[in-house]
N, C-alpha and C. Protein backbone atom coordinates (compact mmCIF):
# COMPACT_ATOMS: atom_id res chain seq x y z
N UNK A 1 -1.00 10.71 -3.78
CA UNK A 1 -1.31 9.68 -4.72
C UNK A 1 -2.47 10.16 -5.57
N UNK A 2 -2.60 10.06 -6.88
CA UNK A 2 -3.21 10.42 -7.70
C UNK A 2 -4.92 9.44 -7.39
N UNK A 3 -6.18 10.20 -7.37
CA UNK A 3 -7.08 8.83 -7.11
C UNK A 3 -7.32 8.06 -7.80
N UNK A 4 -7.40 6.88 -7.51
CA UNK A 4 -7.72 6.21 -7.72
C UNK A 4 -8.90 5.09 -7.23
N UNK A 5 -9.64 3.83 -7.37
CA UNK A 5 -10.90 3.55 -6.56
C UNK A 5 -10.68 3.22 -5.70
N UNK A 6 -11.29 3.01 -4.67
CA UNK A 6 -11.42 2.82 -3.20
C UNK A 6 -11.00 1.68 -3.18
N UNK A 7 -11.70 0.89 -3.49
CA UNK A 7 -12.06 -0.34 -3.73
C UNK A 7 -10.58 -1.24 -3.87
N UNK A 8 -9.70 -1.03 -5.25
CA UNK A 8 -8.62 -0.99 -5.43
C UNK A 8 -7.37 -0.54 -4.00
N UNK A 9 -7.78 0.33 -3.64
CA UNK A 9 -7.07 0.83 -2.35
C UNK A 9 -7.34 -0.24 -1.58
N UNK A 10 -8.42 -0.66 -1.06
CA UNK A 10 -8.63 -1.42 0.34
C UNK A 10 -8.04 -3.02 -0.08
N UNK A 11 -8.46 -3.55 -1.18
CA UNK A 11 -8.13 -4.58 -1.64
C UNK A 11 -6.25 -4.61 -1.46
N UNK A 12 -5.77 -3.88 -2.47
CA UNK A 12 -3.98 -3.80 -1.96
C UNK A 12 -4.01 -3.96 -0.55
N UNK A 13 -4.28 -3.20 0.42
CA UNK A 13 -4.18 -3.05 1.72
C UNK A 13 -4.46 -4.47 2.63
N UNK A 14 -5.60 -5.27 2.15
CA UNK A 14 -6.11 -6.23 2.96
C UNK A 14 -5.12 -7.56 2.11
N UNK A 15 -4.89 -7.61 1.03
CA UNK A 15 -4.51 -8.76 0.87
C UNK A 15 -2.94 -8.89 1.22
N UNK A 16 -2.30 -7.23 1.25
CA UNK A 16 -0.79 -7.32 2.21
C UNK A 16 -0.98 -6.87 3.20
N UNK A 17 -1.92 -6.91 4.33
CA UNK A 17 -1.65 -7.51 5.58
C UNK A 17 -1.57 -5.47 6.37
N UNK A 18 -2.15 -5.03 5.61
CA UNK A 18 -1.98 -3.23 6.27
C UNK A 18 -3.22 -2.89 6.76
N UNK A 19 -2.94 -1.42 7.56
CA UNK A 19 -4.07 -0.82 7.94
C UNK A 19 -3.58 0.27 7.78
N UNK A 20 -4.81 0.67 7.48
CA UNK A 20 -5.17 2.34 7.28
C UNK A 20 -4.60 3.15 8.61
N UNK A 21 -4.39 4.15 8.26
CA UNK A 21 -4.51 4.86 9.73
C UNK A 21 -4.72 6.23 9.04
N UNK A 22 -4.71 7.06 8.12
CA UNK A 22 -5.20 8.02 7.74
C UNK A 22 -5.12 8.52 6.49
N UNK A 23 -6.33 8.94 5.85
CA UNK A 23 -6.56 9.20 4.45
C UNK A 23 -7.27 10.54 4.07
N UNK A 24 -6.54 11.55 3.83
CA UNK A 24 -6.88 12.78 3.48
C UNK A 24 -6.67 13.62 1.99
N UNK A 25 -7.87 14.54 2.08
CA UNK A 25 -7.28 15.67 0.22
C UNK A 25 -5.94 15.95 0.66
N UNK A 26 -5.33 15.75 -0.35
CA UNK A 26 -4.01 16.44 -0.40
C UNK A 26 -3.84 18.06 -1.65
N UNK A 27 -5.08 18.40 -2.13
CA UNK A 27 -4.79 19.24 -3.05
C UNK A 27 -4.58 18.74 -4.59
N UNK A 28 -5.30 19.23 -5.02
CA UNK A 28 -5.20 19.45 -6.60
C UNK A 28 -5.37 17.50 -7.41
N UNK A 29 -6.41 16.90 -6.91
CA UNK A 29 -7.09 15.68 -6.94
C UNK A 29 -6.09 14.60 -6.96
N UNK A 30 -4.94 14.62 -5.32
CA UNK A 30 -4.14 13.64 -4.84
C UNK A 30 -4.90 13.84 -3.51
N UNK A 31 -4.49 12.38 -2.90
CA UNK A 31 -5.04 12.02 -1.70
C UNK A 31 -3.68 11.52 -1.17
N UNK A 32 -3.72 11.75 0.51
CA UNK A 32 -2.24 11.41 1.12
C UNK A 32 -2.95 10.07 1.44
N UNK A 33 -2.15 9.34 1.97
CA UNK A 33 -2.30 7.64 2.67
C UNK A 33 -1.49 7.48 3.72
N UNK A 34 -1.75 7.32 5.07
CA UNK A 34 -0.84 6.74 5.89
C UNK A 34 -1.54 4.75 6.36
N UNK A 35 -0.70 4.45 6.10
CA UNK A 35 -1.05 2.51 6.25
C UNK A 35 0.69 2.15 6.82
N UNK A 36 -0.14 1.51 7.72
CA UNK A 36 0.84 0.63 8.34
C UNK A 36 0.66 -1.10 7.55
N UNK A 37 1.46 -1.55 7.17
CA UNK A 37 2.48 -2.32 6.37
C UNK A 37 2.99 -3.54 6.47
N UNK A 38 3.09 -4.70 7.18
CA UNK A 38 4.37 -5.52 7.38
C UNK A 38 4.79 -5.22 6.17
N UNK A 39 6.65 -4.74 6.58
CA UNK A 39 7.71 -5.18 5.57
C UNK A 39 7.54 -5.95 4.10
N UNK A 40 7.30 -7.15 4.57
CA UNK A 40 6.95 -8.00 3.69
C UNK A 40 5.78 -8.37 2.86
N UNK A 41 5.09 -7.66 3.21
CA UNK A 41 3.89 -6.86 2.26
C UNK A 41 4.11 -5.99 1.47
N UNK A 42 4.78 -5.21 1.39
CA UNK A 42 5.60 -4.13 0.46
C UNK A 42 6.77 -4.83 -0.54
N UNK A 43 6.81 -6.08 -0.71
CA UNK A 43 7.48 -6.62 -1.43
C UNK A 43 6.88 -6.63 -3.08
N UNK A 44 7.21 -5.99 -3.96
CA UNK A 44 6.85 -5.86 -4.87
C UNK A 44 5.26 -4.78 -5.07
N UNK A 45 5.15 -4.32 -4.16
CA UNK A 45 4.27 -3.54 -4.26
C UNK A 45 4.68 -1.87 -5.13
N UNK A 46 5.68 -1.56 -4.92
CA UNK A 46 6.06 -0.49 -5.98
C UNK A 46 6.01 -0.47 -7.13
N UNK A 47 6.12 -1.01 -7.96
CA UNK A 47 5.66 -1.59 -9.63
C UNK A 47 4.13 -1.61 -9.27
N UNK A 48 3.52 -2.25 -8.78
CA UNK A 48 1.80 -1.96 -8.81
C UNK A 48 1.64 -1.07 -8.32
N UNK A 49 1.59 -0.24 -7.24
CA UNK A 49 1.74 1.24 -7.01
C UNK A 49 1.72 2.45 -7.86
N UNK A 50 2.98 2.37 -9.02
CA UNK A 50 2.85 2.68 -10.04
C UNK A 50 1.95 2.76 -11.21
N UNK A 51 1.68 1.74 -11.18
CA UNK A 51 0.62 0.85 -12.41
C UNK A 51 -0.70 1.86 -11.87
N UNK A 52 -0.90 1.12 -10.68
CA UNK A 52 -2.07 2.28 -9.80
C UNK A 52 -2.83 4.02 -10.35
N UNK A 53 -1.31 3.54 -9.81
CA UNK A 53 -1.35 5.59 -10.14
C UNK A 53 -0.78 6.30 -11.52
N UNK A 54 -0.68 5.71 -12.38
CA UNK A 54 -0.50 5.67 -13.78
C UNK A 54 0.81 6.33 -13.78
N UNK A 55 1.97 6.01 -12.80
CA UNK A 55 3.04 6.50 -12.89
C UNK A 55 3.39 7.90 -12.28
N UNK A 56 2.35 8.31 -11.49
CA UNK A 56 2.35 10.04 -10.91
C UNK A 56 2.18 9.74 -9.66
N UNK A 57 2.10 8.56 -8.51
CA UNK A 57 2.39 8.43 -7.51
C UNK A 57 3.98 8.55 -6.94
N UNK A 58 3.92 8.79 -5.39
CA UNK A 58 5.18 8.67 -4.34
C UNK A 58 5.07 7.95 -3.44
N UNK A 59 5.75 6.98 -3.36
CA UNK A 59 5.22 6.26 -2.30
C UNK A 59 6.83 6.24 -1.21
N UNK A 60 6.42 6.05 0.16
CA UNK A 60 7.46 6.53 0.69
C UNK A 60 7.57 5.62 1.85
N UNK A 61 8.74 5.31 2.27
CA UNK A 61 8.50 3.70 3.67
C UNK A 61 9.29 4.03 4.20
N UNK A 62 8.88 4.15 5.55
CA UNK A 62 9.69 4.69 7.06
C UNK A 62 9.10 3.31 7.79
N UNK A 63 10.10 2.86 8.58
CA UNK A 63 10.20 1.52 9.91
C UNK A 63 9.39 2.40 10.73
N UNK A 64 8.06 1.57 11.26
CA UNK A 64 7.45 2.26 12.34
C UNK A 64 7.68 1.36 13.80
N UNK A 65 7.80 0.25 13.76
CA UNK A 65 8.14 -1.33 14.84
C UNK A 65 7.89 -2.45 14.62
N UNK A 66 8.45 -2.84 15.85
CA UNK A 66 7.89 -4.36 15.41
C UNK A 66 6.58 -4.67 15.71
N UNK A 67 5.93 -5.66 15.11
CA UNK A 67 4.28 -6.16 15.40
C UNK A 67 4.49 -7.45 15.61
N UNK A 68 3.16 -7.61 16.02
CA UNK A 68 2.95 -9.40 16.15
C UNK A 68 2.74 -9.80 14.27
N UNK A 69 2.85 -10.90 14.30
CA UNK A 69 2.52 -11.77 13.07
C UNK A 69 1.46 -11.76 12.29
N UNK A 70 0.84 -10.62 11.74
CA UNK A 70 -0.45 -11.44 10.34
C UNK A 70 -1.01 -12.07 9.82
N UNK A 71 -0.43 -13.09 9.99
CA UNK A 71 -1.01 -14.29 9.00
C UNK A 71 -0.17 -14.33 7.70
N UNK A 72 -0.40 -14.89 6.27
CA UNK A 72 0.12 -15.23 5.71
C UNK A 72 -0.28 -14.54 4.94
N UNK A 73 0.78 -13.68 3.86
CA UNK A 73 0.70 -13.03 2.80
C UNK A 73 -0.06 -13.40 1.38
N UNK A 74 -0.68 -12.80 0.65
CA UNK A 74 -1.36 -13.39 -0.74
C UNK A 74 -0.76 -12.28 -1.61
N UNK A 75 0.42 -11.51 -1.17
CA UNK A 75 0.49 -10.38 -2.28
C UNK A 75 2.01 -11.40 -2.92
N UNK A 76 2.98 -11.98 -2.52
CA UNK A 76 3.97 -12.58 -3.29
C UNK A 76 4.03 -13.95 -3.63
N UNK A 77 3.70 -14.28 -4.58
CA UNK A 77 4.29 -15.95 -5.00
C UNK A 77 4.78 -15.87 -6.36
N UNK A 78 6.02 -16.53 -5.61
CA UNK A 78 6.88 -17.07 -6.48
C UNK A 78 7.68 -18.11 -6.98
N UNK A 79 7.96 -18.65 -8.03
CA UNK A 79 8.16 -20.01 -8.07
C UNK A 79 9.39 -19.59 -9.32
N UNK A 80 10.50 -20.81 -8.80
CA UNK A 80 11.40 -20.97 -9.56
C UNK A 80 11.62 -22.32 -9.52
């Protein structure tokens, strides 16, 4: 992922319900990310992802298990 601020990083992360689990240089001023996720936190997160990373990010989602429950999401509302 291309850098971007921290700040921005932790914020995505805390308001869909993830944790970090490892953040390293990846070479040539990208940083890798491993975060664990609920599913449903990743709902619409690819379009901002993008936006993020001005379009030069990869973002990539592998099922790691099931978890207990989170709490309630602030990354989707939607109204029709």
């Amino acid at each position: 992922m291309t850098n971007i601020r921290r700040s921005d990083r932790k914020d995505h992360r805390a308001r869909r319900k993830g944790e970090l689990v490892e953040m390293k240089p990846a070479g040539a001023g990208k940083t890798r990310i491993i975060a664990h996720v609920p599913s449903r936190g990743l709902i619409g997160y690819h379009g901002e992802f993008l936006t993020d990373t001005r379009g030069t990010g990869v973002l990539n989602r592998v099922f790691h298990g099931l978890g207990a429950h989170k709490g309630q999401s602030q990354a989707v509302a939607l109204a029709f």
